[in-house]
PDB file of N, CA and C in Angstrom:
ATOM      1  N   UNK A   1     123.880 107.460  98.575  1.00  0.00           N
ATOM      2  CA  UNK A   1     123.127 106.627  99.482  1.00  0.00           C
ATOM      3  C   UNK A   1     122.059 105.847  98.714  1.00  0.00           C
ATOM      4  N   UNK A   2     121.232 106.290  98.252  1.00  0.00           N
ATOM      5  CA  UNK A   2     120.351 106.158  97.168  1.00  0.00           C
ATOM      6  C   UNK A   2     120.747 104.467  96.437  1.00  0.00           C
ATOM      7  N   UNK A   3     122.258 104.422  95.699  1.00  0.00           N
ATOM      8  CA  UNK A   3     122.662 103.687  94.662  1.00  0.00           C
ATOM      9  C   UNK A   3     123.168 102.934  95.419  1.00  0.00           C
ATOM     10  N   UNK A   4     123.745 103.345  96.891  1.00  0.00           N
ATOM     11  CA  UNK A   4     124.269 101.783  97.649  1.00  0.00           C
ATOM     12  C   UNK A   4     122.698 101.045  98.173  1.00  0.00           C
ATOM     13  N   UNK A   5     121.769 101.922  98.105  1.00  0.00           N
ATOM     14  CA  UNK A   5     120.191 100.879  98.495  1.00  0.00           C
ATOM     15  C   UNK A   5     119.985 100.533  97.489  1.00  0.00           C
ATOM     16  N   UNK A   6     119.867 100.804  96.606  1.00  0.00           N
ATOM     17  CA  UNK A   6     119.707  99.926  95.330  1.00  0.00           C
ATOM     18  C   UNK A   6     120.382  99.036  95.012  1.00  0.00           C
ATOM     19  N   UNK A   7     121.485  98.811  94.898  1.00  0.00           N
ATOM     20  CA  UNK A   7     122.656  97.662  95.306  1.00  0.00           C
ATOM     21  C   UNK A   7     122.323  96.735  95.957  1.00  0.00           C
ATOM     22  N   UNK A   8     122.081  96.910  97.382  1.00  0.00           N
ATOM     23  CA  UNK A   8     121.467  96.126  98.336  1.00  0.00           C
ATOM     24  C   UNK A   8     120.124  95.513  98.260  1.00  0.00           C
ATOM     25  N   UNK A   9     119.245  96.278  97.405  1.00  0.00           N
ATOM     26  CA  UNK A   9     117.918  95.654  96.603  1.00  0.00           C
ATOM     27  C   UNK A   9     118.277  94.905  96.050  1.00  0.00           C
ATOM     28  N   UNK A  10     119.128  95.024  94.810  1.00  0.00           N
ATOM     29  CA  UNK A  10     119.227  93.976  93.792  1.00  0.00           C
ATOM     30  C   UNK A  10     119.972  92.483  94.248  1.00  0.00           C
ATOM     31  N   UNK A  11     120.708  92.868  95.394  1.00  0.00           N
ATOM     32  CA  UNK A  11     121.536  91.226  95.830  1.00  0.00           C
ATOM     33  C   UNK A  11     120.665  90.043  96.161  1.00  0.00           C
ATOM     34  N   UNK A  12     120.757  89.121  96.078  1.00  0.00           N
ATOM     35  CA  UNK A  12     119.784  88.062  96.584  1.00  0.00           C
ATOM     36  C   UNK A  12     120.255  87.508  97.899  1.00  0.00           C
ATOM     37  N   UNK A  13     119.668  87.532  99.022  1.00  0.00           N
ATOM     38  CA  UNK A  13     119.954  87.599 100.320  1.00  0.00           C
ATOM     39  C   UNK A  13     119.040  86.115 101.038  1.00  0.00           C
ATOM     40  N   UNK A  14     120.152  85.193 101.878  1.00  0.00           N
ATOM     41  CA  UNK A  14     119.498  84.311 102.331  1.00  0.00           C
ATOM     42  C   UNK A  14     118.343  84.211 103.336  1.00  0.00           C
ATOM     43  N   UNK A  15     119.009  85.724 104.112  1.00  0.00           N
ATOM     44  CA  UNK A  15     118.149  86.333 105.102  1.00  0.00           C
ATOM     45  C   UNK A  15     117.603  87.448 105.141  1.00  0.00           C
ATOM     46  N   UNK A  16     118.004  88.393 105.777  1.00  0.00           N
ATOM     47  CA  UNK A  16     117.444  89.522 105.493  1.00  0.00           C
ATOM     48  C   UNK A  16     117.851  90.967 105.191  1.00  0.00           C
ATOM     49  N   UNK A  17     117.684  91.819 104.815  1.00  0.00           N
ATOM     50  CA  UNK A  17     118.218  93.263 104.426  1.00  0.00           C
ATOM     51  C   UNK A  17     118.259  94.024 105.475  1.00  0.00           C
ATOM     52  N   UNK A  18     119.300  94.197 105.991  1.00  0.00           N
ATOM     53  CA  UNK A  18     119.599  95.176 106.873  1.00  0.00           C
ATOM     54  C   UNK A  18     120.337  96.688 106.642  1.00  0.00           C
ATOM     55  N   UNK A  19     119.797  97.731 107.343  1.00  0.00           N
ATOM     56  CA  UNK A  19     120.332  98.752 106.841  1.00  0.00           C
ATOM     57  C   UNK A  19     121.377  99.071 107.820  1.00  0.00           C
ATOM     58  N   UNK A  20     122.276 100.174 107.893  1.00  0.00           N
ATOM     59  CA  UNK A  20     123.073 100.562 109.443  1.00  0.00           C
ATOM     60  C   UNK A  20     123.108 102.077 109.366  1.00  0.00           C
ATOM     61  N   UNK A  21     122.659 102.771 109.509  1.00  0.00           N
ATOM     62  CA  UNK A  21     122.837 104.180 108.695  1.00  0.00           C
ATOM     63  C   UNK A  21     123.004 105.263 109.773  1.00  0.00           C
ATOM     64  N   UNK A  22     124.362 106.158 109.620  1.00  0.00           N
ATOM     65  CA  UNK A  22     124.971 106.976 110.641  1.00  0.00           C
ATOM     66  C   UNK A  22     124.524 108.294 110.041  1.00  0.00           C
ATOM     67  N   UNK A  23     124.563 109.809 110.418  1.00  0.00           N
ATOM     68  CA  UNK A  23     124.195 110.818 110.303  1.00  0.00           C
ATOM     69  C   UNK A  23     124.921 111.082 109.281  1.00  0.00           C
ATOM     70  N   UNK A  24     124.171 112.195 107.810  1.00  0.00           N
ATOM     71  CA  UNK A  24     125.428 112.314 106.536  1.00  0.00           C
ATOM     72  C   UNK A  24     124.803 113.614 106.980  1.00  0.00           C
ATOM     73  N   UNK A  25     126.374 114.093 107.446  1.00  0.00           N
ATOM     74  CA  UNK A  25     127.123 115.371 107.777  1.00  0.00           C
ATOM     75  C   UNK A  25     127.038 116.585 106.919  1.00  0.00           C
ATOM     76  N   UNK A  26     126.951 116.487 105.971  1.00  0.00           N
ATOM     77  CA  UNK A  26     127.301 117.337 104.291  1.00  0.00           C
ATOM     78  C   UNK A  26     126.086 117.894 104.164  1.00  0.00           C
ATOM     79  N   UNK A  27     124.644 117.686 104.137  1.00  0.00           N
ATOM     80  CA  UNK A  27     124.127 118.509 103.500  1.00  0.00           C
ATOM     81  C   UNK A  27     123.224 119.596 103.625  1.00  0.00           C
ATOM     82  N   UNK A  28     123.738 120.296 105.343  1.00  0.00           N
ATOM     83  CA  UNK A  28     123.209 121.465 104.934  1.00  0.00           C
ATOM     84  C   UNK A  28     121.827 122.057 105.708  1.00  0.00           C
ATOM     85  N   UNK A  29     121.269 122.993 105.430  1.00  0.00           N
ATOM     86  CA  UNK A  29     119.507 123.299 106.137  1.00  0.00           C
ATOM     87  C   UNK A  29     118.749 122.089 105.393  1.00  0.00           C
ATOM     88  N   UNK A  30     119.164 121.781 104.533  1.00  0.00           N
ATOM     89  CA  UNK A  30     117.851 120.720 103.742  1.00  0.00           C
ATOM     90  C   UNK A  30     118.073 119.465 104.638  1.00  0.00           C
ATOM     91  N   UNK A  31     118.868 119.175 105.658  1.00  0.00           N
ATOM     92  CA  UNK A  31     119.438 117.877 106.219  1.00  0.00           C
ATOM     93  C   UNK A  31     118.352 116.916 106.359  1.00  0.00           C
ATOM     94  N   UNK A  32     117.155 117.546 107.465  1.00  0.00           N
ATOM     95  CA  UNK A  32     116.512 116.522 107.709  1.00  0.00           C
ATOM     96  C   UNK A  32     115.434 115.832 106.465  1.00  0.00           C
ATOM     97  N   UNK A  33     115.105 116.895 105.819  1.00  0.00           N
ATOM     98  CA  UNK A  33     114.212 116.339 104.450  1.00  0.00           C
ATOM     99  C   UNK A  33     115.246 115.285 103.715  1.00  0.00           C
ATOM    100  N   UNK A  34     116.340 115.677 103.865  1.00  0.00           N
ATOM    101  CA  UNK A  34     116.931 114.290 102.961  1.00  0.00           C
ATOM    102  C   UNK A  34     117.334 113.561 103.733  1.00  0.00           C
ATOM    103  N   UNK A  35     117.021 113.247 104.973  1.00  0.00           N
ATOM    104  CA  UNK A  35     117.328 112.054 105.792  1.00  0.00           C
ATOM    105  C   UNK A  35     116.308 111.574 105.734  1.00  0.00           C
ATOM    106  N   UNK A  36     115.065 111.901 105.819  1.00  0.00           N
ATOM    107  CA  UNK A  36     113.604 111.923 105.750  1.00  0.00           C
ATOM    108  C   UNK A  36     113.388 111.108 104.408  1.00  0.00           C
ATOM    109  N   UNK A  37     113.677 111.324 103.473  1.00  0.00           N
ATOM    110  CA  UNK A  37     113.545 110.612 101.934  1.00  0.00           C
ATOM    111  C   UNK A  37     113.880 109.485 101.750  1.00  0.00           C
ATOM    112  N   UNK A  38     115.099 108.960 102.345  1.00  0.00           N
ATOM    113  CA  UNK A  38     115.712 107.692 102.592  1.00  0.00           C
ATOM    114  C   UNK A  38     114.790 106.519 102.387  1.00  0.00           C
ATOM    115  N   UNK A  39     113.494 106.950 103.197  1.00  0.00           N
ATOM    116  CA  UNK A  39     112.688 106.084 103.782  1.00  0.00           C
ATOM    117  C   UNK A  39     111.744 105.283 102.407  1.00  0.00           C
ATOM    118  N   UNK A  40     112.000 106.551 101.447  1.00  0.00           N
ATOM    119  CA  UNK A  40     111.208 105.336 100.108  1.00  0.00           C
ATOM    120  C   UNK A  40     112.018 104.674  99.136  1.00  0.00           C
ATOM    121  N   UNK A  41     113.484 105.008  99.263  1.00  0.00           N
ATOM    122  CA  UNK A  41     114.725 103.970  98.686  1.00  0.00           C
ATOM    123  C   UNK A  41     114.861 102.567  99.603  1.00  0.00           C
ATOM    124  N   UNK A  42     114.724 102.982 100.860  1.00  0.00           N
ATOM    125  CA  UNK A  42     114.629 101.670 101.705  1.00  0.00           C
ATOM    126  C   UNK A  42     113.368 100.693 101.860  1.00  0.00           C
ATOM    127  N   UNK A  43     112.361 101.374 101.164  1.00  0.00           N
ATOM    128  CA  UNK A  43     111.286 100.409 101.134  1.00  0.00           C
ATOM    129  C   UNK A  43     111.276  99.746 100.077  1.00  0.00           C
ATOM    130  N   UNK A  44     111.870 100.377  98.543  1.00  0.00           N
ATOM    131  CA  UNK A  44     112.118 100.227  97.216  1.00  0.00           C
ATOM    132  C   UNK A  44     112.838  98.523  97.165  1.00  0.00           C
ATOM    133  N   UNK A  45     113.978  98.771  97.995  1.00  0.00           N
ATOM    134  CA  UNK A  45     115.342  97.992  98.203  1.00  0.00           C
ATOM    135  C   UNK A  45     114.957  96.815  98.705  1.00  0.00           C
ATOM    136  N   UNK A  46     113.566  96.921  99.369  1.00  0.00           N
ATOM    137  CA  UNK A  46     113.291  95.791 100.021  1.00  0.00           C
ATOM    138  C   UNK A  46     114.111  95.502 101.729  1.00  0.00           C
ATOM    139  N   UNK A  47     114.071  96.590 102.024  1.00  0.00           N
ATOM    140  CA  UNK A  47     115.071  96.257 103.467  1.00  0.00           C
ATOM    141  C   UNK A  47     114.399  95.729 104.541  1.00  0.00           C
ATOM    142  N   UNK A  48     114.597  94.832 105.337  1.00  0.00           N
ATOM    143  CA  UNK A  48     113.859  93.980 106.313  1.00  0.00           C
ATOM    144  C   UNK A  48     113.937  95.170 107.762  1.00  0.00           C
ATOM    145  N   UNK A  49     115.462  95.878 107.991  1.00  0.00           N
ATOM    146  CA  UNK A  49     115.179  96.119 109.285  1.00  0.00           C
ATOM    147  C   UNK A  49     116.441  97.286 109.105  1.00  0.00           C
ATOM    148  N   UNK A  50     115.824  98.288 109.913  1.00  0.00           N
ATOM    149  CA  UNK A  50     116.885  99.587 109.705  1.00  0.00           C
ATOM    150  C   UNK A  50     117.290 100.294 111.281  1.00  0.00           C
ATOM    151  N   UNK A  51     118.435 100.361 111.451  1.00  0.00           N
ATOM    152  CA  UNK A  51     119.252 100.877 112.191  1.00  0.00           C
ATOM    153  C   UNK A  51     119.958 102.209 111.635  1.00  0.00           C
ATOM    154  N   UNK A  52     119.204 102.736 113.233  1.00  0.00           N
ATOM    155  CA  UNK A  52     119.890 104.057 112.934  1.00  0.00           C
ATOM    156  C   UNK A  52     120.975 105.405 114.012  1.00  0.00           C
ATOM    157  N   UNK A  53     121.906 105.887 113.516  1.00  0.00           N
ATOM    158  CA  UNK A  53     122.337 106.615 114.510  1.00  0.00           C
ATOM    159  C   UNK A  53     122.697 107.851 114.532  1.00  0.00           C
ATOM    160  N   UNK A  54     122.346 109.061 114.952  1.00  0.00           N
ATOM    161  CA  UNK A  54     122.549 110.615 114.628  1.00  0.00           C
ATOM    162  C   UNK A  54     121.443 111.229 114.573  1.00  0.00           C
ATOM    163  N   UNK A  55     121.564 112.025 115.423  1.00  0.00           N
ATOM    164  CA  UNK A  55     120.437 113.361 115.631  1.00  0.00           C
ATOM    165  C   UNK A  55     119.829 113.574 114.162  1.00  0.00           C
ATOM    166  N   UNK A  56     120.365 114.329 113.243  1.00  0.00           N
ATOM    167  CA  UNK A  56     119.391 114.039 111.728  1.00  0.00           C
ATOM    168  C   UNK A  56     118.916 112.537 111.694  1.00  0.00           C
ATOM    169  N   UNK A  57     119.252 111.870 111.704  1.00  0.00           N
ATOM    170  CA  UNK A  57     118.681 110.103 111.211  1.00  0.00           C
ATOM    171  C   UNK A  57     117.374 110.316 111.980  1.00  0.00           C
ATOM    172  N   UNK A  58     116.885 110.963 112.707  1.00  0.00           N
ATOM    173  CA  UNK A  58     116.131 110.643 113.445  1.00  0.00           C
ATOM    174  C   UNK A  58     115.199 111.144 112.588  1.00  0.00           C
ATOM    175  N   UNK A  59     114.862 112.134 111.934  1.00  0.00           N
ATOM    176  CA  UNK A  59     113.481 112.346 110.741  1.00  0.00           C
ATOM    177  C   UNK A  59     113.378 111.193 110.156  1.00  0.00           C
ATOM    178  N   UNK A  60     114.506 110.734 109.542  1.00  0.00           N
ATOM    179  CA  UNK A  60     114.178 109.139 109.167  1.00  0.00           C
ATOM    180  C   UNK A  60     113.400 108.196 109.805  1.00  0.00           C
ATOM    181  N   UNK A  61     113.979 108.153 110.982  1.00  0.00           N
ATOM    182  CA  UNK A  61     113.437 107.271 112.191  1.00  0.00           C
ATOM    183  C   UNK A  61     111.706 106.982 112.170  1.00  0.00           C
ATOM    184  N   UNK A  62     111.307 108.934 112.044  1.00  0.00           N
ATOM    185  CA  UNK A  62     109.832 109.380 112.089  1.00  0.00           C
ATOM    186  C   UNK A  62     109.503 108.482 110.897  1.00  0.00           C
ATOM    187  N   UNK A  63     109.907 108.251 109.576  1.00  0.00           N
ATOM    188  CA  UNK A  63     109.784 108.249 108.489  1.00  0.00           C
ATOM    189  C   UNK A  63     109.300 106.404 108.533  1.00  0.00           C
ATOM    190  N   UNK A  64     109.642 105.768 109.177  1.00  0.00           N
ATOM    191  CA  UNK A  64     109.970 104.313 108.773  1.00  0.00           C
ATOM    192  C   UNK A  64     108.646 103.828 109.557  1.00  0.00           C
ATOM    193  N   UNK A  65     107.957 102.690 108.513  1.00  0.00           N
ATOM    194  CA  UNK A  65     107.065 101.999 109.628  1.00  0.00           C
ATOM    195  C   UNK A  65     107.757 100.994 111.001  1.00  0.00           C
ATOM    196  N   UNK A  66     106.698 100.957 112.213  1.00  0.00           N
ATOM    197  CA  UNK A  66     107.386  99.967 113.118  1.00  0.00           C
ATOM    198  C   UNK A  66     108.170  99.142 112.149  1.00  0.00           C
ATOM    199  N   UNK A  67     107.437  98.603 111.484  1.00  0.00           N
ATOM    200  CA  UNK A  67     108.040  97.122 111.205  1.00  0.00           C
ATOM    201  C   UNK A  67     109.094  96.828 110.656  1.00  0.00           C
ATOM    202  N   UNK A  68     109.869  98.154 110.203  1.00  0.00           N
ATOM    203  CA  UNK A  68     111.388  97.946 109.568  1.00  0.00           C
ATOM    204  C   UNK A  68     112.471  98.818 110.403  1.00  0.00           C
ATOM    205  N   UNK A  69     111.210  99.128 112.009  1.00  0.00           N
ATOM    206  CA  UNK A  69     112.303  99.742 112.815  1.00  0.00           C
ATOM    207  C   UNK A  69     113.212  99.144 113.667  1.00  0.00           C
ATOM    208  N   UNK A  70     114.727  98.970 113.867  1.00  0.00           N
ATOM    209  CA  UNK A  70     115.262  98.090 113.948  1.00  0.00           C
ATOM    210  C   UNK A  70     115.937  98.542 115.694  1.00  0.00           C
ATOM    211  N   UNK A  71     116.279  99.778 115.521  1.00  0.00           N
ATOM    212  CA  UNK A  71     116.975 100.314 116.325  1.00  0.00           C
ATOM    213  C   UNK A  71     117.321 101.798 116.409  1.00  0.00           C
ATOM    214  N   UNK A  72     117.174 102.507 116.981  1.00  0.00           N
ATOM    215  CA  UNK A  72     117.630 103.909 116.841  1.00  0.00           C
ATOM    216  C   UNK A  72     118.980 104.939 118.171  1.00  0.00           C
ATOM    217  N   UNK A  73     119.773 105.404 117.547  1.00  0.00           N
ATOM    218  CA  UNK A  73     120.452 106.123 119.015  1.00  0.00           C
ATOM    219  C   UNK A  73     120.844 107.270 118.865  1.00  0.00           C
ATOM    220  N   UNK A  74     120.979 108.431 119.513  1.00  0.00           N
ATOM    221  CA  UNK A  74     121.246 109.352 118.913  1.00  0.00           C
ATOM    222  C   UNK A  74     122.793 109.594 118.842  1.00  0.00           C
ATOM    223  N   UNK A  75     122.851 108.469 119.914  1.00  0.00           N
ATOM    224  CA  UNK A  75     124.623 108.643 118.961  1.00  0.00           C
ATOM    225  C   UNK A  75     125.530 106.931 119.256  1.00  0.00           C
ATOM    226  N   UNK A  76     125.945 107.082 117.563  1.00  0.00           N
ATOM    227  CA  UNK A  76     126.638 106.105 116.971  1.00  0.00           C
ATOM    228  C   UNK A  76     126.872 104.954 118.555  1.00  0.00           C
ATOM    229  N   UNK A  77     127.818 105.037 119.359  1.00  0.00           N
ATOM    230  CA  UNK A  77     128.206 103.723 120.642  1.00  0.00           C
ATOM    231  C   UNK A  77     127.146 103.276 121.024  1.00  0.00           C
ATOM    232  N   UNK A  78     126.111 104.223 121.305  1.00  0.00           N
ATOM    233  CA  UNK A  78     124.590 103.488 121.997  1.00  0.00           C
ATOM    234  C   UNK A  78     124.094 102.545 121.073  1.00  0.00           C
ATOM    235  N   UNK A  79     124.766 102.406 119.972  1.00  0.00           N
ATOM    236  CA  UNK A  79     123.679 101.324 118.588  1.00  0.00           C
ATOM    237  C   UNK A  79     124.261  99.997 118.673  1.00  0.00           C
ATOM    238  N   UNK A  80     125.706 100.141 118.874  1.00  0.00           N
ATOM    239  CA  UNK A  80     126.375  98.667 118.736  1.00  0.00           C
ATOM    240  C   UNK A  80     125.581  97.377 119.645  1.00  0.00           C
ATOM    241  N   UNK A  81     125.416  97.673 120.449  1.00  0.00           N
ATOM    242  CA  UNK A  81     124.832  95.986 121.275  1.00  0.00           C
ATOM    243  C   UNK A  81     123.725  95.766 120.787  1.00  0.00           C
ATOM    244  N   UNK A  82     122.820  96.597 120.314  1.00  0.00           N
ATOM    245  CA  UNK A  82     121.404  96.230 119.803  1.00  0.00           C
ATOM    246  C   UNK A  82     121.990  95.733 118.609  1.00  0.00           C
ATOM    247  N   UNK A  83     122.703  96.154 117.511  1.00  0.00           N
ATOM    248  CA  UNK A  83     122.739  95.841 116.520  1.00  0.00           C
ATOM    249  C   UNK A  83     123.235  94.826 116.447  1.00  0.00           C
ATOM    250  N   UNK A  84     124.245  94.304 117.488  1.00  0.00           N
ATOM    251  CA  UNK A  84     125.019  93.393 116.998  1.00  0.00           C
ATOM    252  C   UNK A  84     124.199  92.321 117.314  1.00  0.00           C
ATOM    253  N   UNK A  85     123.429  92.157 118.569  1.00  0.00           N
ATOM    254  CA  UNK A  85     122.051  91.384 119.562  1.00  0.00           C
ATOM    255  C   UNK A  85     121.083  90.755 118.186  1.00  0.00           C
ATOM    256  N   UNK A  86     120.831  91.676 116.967  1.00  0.00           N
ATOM    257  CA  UNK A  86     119.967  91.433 116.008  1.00  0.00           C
ATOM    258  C   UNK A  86     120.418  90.682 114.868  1.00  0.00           C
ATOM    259  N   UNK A  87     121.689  90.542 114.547  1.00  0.00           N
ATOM    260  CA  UNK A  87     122.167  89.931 113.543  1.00  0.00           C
ATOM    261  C   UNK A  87     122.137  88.751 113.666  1.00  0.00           C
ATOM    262  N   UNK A  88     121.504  87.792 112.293  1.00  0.00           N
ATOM    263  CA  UNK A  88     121.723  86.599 112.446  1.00  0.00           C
ATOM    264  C   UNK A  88     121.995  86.117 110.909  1.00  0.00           C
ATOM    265  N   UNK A  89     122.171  84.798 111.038  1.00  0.00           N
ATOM    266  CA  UNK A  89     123.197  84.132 109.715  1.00  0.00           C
ATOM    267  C   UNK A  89     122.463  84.225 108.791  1.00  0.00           C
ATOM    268  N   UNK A  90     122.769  84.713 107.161  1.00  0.00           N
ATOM    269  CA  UNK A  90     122.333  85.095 106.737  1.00  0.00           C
ATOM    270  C   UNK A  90     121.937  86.106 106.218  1.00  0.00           C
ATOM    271  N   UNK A  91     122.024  87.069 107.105  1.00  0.00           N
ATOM    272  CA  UNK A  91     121.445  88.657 106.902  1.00  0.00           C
ATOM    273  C   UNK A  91     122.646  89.393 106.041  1.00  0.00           C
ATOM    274  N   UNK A  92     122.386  90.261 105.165  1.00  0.00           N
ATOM    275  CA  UNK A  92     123.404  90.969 104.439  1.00  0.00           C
ATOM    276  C   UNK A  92     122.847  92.260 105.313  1.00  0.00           C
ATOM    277  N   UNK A  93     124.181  93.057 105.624  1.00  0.00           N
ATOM    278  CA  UNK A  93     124.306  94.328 106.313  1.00  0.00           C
ATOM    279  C   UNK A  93     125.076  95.266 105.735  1.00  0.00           C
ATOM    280  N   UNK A  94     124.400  96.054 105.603  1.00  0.00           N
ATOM    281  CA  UNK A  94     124.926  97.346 105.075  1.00  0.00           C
ATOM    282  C   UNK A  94     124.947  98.769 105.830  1.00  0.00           C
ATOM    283  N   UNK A  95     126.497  99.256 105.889  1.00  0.00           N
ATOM    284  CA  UNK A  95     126.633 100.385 106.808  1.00  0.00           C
ATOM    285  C   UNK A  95     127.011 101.373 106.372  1.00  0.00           C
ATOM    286  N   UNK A  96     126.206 102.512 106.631  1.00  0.00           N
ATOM    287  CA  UNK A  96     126.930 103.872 105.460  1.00  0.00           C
ATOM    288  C   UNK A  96     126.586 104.821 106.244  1.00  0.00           C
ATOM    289  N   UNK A  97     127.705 105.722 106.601  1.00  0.00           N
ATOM    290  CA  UNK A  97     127.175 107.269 106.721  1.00  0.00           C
ATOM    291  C   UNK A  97     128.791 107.805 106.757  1.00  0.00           C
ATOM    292  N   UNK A  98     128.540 108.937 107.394  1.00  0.00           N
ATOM    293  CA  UNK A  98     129.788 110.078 106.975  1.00  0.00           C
ATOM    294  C   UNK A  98     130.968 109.343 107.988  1.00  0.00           C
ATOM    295  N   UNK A  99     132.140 109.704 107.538  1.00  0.00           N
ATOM    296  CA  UNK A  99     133.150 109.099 108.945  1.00  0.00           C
ATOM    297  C   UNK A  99     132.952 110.382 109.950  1.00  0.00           C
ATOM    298  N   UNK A 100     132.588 111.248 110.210  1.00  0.00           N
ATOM    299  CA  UNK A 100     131.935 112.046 110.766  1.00  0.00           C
ATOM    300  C   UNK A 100     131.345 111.796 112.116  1.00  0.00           C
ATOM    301  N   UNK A 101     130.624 111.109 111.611  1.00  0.00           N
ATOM    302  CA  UNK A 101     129.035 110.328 112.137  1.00  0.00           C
ATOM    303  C   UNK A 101     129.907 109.023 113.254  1.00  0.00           C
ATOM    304  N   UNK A 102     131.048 108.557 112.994  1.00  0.00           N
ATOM    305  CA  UNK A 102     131.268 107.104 113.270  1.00  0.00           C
ATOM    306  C   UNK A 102     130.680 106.168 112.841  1.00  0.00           C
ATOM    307  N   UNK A 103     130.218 105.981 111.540  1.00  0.00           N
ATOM    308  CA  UNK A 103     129.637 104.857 111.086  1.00  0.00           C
ATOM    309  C   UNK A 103     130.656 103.601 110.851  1.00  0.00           C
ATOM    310  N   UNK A 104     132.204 103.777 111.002  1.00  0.00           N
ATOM    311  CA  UNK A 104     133.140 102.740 111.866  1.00  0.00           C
ATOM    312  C   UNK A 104     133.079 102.226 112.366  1.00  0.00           C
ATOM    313  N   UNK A 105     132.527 102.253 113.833  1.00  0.00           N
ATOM    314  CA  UNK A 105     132.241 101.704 114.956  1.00  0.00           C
ATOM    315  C   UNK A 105     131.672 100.792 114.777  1.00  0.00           C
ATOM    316  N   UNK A 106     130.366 101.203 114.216  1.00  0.00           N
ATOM    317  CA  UNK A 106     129.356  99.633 113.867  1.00  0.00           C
ATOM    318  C   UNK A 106     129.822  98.632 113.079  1.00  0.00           C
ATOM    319  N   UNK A 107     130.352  98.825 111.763  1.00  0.00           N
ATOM    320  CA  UNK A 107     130.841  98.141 110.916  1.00  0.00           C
ATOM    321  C   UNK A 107     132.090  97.123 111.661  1.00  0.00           C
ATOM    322  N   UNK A 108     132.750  98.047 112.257  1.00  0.00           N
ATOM    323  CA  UNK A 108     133.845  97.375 113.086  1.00  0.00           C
ATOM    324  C   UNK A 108     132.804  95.928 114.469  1.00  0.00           C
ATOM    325  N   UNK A 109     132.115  96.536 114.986  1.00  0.00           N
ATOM    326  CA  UNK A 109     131.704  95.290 115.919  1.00  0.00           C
ATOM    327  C   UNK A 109     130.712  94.377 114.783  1.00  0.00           C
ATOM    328  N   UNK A 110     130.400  94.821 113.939  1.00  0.00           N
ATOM    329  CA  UNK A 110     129.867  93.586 113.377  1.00  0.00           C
ATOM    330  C   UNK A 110     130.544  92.816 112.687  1.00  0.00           C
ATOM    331  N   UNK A 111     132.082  93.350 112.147  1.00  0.00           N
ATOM    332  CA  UNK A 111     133.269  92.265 111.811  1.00  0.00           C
ATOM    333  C   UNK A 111     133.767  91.432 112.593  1.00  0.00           C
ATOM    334  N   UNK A 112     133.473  91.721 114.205  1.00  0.00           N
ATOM    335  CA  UNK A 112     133.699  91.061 115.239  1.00  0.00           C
ATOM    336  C   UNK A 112     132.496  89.330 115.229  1.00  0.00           C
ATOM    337  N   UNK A 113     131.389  89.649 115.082  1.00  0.00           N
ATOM    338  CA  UNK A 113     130.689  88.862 114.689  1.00  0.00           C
ATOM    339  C   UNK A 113     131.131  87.632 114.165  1.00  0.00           C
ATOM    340  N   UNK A 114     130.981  86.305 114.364  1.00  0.00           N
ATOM    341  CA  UNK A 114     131.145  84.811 113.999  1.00  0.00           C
ATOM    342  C   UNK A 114     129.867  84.497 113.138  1.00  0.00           C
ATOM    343  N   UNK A 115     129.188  84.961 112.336  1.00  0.00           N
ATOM    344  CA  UNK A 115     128.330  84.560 111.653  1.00  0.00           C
ATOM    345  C   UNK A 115     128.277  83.791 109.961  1.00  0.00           C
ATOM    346  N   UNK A 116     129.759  83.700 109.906  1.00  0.00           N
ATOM    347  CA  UNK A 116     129.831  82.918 108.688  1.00  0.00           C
ATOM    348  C   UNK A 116     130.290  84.251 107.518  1.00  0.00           C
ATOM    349  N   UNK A 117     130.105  84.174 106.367  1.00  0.00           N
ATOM    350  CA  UNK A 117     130.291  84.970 105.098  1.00  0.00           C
ATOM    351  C   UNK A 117     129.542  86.371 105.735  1.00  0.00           C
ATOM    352  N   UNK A 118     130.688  87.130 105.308  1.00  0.00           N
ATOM    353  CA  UNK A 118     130.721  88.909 105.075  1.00  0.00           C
ATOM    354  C   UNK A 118     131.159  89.363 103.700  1.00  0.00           C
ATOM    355  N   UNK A 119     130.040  90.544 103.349  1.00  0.00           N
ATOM    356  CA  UNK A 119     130.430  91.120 102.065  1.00  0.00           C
ATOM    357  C   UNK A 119     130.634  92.646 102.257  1.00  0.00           C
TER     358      UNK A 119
END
């Protein structure tokens, strides 16, 4: 997770940095502290606005100032209309979490999207 925000730091973006981030399933009693951590790779990265979905994501959630809070649900279907409502031309989006989680879903309605170039 870590090295795909850093990735997303380093791209040069016309608009803005968006995150999409679904619950990662894998790791355990330590879950929420490392959902919780996220929050200083995404400030690092430079991310404009973060979306989030899954009961763990939500320490994250705690974690993020208003101003890069984008959206939150506790589960994955409740995120799509906000998210998709927020996208505009320009914005590079990035979606990651466990297939677990359904982090599919989102990725999938924002391919639906007419906004020009997808990466």
């Amino acid at each position: 997770m870590q090295a795909a925000l850093k990735t997303l730091g380093a791209r040069k973006v016309a608009g803005r940095r968006i995150v999409v981030l679904t619950d990662m399933l894998e790791l355990g009693e330590d879950s929420a502290r490392f959902h919780a951590e996220l929050a200083e790779p995404i400030a690092a990265a430079n991310v404009d606005m973060v979306f989030l979905a899954g009961v763990h994501m939500k320490s994250l959630w705690e974690q993020l100032p208003p101003t890069r809070r984008g959206g939150y649900a506790m589960v994955t279907e409740e995120l799509t209309a906000k998210l998709a409502g927020a996208i505009q031309p320009g914005d590079v989006v990035m979606v990651k979490g466990s297939n677990g989680s359904r982090a599919g879903i989102l990725a999938s309605a924002l391919a639906t999207l007419d906004l020009g170039e997808r990466v």
